[in-house]
N, C-alpha and C. Protein backbone atom coordinates (compact mmCIF):
# COMPACT_ATOMS: atom_id res chain seq x y z
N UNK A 1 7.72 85.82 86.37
CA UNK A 1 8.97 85.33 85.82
C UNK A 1 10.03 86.44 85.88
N UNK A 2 11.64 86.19 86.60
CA UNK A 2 12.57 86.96 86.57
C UNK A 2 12.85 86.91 85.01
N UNK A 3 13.49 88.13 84.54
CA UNK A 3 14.05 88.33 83.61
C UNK A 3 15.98 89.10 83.65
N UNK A 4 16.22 89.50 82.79
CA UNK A 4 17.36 90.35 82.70
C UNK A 4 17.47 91.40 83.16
N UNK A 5 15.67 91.94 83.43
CA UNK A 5 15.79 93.23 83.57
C UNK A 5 15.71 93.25 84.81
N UNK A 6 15.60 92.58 86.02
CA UNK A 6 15.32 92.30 87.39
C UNK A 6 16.60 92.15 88.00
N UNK A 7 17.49 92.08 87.37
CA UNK A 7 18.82 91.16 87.78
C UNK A 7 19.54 93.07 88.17
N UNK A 8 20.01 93.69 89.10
CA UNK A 8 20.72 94.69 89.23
C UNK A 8 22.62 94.44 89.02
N UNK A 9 23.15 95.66 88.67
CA UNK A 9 24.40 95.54 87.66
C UNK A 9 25.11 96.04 88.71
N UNK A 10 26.61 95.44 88.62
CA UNK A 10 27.55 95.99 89.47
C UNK A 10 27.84 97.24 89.61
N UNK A 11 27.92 97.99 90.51
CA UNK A 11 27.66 99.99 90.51
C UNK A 11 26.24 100.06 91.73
N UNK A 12 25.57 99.07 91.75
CA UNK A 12 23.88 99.21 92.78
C UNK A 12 24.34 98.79 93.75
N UNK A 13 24.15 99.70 95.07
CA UNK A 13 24.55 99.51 96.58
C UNK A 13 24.28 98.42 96.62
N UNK A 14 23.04 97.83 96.50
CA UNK A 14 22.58 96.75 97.71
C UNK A 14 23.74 95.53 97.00
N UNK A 15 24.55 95.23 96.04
CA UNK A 15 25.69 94.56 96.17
C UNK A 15 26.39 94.43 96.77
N UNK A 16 26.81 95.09 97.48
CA UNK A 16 28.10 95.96 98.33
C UNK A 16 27.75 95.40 99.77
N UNK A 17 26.15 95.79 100.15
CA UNK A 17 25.62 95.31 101.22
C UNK A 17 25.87 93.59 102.07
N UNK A 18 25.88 93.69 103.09
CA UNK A 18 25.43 92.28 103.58
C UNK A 18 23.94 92.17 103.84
N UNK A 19 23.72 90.86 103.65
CA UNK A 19 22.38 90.06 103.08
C UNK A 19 22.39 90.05 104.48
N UNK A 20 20.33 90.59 104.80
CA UNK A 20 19.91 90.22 106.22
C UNK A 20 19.65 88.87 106.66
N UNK A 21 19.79 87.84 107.46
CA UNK A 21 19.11 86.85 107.76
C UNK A 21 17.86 86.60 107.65
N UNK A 22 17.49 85.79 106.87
CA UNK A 22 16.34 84.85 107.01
C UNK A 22 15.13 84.70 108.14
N UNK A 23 14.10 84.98 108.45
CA UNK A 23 13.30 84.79 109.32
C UNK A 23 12.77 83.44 109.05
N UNK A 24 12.59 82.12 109.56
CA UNK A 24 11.17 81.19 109.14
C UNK A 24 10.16 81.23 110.03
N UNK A 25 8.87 80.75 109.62
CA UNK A 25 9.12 80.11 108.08
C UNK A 25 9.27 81.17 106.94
N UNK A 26 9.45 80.86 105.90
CA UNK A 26 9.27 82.05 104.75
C UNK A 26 8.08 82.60 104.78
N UNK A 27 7.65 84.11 104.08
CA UNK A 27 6.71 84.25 103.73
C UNK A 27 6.03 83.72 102.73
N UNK A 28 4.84 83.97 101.92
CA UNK A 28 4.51 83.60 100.44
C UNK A 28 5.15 84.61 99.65
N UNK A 29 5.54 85.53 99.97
CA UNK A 29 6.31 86.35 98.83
C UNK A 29 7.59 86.17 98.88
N UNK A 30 8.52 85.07 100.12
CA UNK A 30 9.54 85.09 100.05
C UNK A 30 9.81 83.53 99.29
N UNK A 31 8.80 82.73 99.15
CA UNK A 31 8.70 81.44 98.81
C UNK A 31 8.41 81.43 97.43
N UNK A 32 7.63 82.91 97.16
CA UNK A 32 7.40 83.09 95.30
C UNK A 32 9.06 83.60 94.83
N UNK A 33 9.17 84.12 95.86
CA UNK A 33 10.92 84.70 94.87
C UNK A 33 11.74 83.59 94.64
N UNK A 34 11.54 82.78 95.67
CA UNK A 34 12.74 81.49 96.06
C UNK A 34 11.93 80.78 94.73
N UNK A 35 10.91 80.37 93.85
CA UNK A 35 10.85 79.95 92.85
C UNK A 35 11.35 80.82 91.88
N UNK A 36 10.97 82.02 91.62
CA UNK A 36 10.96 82.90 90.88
C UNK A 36 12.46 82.35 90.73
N UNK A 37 13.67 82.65 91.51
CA UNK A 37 14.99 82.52 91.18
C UNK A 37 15.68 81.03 90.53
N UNK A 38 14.76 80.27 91.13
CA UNK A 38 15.29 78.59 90.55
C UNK A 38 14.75 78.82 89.32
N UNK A 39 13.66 78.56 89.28
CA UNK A 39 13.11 78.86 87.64
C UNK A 39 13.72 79.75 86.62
N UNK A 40 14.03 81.02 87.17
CA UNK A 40 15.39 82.18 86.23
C UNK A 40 16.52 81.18 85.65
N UNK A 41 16.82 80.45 86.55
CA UNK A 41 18.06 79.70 86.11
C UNK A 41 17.76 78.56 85.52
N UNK A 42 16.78 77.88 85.46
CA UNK A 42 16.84 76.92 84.47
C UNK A 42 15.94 77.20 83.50
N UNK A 43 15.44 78.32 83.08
CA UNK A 43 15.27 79.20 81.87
C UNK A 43 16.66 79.56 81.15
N UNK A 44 17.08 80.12 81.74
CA UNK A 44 18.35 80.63 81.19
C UNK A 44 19.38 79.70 80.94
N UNK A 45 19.00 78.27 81.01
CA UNK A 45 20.00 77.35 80.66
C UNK A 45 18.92 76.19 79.25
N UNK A 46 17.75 76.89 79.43
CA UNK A 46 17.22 76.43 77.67
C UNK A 46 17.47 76.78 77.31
N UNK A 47 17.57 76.79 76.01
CA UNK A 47 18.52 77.27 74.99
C UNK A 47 17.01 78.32 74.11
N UNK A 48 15.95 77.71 73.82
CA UNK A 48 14.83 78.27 73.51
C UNK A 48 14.24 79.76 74.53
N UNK A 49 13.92 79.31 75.49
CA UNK A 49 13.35 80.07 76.75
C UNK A 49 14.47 81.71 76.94
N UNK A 50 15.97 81.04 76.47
CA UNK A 50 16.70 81.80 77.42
C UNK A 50 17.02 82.80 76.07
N UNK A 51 16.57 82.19 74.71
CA UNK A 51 16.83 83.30 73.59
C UNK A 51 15.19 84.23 73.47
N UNK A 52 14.10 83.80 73.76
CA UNK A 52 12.97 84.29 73.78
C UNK A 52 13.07 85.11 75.07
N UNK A 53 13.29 85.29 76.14
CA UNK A 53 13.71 86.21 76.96
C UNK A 53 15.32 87.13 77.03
N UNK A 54 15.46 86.95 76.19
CA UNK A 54 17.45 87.34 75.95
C UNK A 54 17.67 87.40 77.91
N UNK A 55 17.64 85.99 78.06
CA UNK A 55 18.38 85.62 79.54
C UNK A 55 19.64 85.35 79.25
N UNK A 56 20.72 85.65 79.81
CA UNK A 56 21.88 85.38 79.82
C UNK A 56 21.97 84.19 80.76
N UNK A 57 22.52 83.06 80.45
CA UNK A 57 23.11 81.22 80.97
C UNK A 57 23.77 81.90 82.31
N UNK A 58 22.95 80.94 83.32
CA UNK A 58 23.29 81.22 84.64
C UNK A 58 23.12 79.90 85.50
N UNK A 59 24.08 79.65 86.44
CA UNK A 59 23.98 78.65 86.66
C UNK A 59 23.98 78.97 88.67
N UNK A 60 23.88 80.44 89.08
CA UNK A 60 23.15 80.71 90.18
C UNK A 60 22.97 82.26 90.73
N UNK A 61 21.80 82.28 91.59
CA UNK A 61 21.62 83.46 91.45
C UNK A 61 20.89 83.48 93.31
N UNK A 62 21.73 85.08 93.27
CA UNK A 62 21.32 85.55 94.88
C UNK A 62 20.63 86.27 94.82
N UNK A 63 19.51 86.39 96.04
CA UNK A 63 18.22 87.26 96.13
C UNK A 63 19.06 89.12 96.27
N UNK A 64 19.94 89.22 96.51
CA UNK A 64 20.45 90.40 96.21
C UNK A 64 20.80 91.27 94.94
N UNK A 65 21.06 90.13 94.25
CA UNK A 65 20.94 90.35 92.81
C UNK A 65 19.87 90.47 92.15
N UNK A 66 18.60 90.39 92.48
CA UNK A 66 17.49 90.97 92.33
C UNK A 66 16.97 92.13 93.73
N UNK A 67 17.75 92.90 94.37
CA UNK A 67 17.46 93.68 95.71
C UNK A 67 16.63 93.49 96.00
N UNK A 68 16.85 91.98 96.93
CA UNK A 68 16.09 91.54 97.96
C UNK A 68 17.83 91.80 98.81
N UNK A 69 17.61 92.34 100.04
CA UNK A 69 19.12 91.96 100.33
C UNK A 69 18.77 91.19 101.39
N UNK A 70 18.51 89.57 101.45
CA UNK A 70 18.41 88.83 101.82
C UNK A 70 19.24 87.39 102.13
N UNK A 71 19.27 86.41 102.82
CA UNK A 71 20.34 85.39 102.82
C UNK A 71 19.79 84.16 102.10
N UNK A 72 19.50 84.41 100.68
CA UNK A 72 18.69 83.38 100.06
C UNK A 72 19.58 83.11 98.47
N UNK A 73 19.93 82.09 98.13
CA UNK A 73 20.45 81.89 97.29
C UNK A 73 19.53 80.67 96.22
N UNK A 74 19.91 80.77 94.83
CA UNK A 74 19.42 79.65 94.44
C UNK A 74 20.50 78.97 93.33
N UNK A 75 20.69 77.50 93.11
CA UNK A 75 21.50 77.36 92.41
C UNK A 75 21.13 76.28 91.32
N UNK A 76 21.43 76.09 90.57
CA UNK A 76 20.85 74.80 89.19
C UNK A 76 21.74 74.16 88.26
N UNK A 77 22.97 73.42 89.08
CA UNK A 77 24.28 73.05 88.15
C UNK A 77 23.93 71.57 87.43
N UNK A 78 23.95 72.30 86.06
CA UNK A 78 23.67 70.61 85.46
C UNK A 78 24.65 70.18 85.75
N UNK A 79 24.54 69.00 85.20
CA UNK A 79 25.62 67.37 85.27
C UNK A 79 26.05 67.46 84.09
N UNK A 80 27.41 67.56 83.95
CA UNK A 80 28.82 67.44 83.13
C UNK A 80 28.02 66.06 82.25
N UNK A 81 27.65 65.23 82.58
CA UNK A 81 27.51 63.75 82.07
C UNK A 81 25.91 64.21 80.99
N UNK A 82 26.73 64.02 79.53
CA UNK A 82 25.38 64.85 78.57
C UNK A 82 24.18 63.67 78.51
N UNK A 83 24.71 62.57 78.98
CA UNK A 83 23.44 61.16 79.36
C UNK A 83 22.79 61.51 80.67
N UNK A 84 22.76 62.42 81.23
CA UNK A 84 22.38 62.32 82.67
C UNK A 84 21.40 64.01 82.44
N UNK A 85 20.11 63.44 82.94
CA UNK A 85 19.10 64.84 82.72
C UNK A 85 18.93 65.43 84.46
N UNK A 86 19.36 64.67 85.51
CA UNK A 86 19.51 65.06 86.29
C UNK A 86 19.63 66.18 86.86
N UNK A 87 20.11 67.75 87.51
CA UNK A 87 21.20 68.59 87.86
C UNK A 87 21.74 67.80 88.98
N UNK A 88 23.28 68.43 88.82
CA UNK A 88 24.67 68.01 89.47
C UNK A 88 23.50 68.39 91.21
N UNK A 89 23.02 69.44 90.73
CA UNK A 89 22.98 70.18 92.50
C UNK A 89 22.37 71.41 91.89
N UNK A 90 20.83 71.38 92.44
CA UNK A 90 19.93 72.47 92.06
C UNK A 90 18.76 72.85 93.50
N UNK A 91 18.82 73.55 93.89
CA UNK A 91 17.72 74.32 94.72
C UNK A 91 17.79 75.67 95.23
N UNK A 92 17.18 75.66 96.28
CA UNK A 92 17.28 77.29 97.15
C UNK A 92 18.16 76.81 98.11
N UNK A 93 18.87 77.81 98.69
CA UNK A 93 19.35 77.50 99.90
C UNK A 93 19.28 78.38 100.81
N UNK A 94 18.51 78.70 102.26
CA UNK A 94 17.86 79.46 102.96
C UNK A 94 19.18 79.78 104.27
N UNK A 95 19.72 81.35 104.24
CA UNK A 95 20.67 81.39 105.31
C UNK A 95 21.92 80.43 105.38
N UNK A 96 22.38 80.32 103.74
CA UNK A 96 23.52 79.31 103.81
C UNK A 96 24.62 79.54 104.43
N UNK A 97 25.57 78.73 105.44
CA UNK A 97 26.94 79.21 105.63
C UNK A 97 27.69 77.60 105.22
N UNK A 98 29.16 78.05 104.62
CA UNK A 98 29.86 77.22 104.95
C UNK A 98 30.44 76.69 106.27
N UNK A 99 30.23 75.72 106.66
CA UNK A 99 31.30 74.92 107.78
C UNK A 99 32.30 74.32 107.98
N UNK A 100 32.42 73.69 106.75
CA UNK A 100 33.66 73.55 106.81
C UNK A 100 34.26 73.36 105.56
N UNK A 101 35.85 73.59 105.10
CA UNK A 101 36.59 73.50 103.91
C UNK A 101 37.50 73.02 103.33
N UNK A 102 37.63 72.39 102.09
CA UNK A 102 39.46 71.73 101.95
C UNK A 102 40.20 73.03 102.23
N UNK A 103 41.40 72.61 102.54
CA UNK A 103 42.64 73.55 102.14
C UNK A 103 43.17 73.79 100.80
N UNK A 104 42.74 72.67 100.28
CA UNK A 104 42.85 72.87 98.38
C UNK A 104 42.34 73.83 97.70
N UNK A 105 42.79 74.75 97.07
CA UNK A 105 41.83 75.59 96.41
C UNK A 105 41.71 74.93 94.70
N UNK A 106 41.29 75.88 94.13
CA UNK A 106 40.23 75.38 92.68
C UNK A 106 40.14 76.54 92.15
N UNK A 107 40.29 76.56 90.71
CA UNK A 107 39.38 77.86 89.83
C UNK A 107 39.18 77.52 88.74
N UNK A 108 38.00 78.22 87.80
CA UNK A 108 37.99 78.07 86.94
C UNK A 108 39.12 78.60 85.68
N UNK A 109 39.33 77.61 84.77
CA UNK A 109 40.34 77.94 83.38
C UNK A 109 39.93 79.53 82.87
N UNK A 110 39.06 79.58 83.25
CA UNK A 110 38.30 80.51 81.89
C UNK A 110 37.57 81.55 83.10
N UNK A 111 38.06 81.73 84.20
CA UNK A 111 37.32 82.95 85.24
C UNK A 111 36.21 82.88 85.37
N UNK A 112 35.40 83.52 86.13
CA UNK A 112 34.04 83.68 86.64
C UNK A 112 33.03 84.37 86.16
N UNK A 113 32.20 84.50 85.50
CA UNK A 113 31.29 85.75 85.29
C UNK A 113 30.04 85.80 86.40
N UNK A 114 29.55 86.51 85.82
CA UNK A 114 27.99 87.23 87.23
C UNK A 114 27.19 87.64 86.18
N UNK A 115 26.20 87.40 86.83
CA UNK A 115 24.75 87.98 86.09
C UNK A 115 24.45 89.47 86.25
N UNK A 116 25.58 89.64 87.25
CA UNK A 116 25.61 91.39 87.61
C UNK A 116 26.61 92.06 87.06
N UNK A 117 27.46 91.42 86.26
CA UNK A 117 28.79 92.07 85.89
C UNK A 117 28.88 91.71 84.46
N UNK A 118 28.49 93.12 83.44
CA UNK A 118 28.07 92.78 82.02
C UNK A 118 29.21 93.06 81.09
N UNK A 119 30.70 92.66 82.14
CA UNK A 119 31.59 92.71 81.34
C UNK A 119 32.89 91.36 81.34
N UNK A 120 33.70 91.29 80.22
CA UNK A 120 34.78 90.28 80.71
C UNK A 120 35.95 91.16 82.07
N UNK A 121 35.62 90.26 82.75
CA UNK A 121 36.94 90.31 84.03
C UNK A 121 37.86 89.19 84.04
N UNK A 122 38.56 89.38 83.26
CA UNK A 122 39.87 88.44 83.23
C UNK A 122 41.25 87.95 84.67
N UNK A 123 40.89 86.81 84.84
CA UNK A 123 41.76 86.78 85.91
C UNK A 123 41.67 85.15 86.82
N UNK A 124 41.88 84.30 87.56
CA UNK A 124 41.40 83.21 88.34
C UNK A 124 41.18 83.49 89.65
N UNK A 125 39.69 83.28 89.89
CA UNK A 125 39.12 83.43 91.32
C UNK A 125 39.80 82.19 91.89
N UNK A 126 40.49 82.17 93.03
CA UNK A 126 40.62 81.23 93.88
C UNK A 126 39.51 80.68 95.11
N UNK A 127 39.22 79.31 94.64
CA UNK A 127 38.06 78.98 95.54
C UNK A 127 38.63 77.43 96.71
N UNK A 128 38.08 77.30 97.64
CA UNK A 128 37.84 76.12 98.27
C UNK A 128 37.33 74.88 97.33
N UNK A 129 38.24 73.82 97.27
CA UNK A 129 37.75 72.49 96.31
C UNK A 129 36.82 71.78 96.75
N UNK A 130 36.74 71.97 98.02
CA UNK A 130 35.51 71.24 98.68
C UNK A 130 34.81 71.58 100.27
N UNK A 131 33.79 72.01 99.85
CA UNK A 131 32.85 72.88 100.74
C UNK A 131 31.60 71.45 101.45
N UNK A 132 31.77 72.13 102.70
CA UNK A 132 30.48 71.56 103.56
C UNK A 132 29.22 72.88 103.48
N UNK A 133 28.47 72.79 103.38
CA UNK A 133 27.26 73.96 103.48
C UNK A 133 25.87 73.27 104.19
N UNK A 134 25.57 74.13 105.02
CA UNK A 134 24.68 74.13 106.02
C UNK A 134 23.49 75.43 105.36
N UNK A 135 22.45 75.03 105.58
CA UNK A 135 21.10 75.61 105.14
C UNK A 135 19.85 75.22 105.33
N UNK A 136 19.16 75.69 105.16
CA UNK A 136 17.57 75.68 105.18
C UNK A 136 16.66 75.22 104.27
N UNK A 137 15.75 74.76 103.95
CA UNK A 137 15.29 74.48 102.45
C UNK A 137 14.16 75.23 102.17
N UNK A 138 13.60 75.07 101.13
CA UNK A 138 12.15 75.64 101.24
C UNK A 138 11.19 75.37 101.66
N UNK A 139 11.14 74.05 102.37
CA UNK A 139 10.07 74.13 103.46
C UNK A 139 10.42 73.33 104.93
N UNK A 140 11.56 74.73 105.38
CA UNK A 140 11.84 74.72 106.26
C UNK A 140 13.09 73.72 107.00
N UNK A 141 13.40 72.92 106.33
CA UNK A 141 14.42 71.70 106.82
C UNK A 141 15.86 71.97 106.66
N UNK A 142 16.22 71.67 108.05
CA UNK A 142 18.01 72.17 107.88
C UNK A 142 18.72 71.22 107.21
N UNK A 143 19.62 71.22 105.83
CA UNK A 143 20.59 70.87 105.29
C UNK A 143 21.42 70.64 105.16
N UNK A 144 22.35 69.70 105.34
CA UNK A 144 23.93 70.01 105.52
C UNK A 144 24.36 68.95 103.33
N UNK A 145 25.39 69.70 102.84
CA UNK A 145 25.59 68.92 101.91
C UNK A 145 26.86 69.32 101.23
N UNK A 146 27.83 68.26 101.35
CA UNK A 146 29.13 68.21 100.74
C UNK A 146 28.79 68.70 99.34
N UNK A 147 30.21 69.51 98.81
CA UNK A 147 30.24 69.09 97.19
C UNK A 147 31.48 69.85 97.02
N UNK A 148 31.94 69.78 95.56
CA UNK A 148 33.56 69.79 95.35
C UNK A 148 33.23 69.91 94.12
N UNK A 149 34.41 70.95 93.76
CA UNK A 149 34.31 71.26 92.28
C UNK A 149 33.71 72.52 91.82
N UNK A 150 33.49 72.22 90.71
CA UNK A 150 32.43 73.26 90.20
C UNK A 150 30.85 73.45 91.02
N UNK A 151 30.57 72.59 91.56
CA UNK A 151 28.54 73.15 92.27
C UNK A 151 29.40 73.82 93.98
N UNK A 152 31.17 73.33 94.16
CA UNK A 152 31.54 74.34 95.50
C UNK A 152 31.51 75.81 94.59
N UNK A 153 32.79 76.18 93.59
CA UNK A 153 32.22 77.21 93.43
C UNK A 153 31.27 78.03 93.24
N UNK A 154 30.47 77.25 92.74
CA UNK A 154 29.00 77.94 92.40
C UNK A 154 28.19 78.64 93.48
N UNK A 155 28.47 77.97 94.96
CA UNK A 155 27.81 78.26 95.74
C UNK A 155 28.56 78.91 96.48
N UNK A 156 29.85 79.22 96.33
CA UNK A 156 30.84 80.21 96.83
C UNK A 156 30.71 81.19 96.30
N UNK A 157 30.36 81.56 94.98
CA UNK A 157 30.50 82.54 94.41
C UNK A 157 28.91 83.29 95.20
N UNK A 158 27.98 82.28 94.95
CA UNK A 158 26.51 83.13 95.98
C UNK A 158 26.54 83.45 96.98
N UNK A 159 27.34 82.57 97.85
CA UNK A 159 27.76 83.22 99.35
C UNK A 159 27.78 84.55 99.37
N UNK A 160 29.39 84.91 98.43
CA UNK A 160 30.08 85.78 98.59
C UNK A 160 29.07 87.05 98.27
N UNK A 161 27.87 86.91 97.55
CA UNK A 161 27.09 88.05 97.33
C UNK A 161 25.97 88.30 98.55
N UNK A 162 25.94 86.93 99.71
CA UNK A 162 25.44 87.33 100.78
C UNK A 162 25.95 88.66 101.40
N UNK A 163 27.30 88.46 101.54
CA UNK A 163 28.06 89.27 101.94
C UNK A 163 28.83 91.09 101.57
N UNK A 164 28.35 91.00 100.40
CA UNK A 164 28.46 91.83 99.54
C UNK A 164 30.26 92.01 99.06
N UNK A 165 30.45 90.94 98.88
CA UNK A 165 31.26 90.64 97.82
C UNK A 165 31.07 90.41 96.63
N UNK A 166 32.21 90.54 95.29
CA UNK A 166 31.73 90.25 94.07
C UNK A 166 33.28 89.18 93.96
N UNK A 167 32.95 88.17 92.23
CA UNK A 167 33.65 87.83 92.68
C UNK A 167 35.13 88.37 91.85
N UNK A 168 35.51 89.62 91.56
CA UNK A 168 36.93 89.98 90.79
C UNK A 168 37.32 90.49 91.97
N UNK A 169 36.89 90.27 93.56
CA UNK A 169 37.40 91.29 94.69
C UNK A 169 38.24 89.83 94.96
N UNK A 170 38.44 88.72 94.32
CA UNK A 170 39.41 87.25 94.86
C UNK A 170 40.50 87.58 93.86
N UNK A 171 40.76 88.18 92.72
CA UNK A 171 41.43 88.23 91.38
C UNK A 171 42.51 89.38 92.29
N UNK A 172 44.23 88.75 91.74
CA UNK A 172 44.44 89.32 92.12
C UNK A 172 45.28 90.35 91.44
N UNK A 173 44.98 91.65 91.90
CA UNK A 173 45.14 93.17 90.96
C UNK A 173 45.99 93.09 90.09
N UNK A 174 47.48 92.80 91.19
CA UNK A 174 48.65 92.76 90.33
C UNK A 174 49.12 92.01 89.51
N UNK A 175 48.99 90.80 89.44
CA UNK A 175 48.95 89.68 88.68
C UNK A 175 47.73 88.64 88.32
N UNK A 176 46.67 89.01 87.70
CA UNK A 176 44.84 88.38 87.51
C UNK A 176 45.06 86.59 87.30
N UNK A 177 46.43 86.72 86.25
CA UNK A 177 46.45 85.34 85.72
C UNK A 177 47.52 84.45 86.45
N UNK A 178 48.20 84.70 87.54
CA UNK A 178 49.24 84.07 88.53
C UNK A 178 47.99 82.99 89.45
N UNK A 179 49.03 81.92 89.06
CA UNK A 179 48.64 80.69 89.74
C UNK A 179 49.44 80.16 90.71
N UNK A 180 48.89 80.33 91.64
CA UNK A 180 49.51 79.47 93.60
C UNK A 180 50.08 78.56 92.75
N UNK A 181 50.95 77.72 93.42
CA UNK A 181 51.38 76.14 92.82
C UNK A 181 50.30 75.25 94.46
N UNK A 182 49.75 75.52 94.76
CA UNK A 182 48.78 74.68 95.49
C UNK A 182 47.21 74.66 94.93
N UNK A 183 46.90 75.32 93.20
CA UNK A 183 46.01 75.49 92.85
C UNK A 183 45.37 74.81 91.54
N UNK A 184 44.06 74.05 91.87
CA UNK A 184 43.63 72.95 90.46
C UNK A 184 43.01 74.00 90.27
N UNK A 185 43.08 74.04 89.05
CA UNK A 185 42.59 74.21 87.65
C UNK A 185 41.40 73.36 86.75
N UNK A 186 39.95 73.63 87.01
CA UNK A 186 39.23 72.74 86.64
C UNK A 186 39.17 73.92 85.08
N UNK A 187 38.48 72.57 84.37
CA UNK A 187 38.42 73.21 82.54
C UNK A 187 37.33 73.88 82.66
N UNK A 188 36.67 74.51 81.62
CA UNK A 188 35.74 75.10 81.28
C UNK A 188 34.29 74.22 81.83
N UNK A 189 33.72 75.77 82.08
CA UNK A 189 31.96 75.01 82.72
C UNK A 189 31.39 74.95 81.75
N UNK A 190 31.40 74.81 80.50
CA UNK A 190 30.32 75.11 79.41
C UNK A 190 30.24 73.72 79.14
């Protein structure tokens, strides 16, 4: 089981790094992490589990963020709808790229945090409102799957740690809280 203490903090190279590509099929140790990371995240979104491990609420997490510097992401966005036990959009995603994008951008009201960044960064990440993503699954099958909104950023924000981006490198210096007039504003993820 990942914990808090597995998760590396902004300041650790392999952030900075770009994530190597994917070989398939996976290994068994690359197929235990790819659980290991889904499971982190929907621990950390019990409310029990995630205070008995002091997990901090995460709603996705890149194998780099545990230094693997790898192209493996995992993500677990519940559904807004408190009748619906579903997730919005939850798995691994193996060598993800986007293909294609609105021109609309999106951010959150209330900014971004990271499981790597153990501080407030005040400011609006500007994201794509609606992402195509292409990937791999965990056993092996290529993916393609629209989404918009909050589960695009979510998986923008993991990208960007393929790459070794974070995400206050979108915030911008001189003005954190200036809003494009071509930019929605979705409310709070909580």
């Amino acid at each position: 089981m990942l914990t808090m203490n597995d998760v590396i903090r902004e300041g650790h190279p392999t952030l900075r790094k770009v994530a190597g590509k994917m070989t398939l099929p996976l290994t068994d140790e690359e197929k235990d992490l790819a659980d290991k990371m889904l499971e982190f995240l929907k621990n950390s979104q019990d409310p029990e589990t995630a205070e008995k491990y002091e997990l901090r609420p995460g709603v996705g997490i890149a194998a780099p963020q545990v230094n693997v510097s790898k192209r493996m992401i995992a993500v677990h966005v519940p559904s807004d709808d408190p009748e619906e036990s579903e997730p919005e959009f939850s798995g691994v995603l193996i060598n993800p790229k986007i293909v294609s994008h609105s021109v609309q951008q999106t951010c959150l009201s209330e900014g971004e945090g990271c499981l790597s960044v153990d501080r407030e960064v005040p400011g609006y990440v500007p994201r794509h409102k609606r992402i195509k993503v292409e990937y791999v699954d965990i056993d092996g099958n290529t993916q393609k799957k629209r989404l918009k909104n909050f589960p695009a950023i979510v998986v923008q924000h993991e990208i960007d740690h393929l790459n070794g981006v974070m995400f206050y490198d979108h915030i911008d210096p001189d003005n954190p809280l200036a809003l494009p007039d071509d930019l929605e504003v979705l409310g709070s993820a909580e």
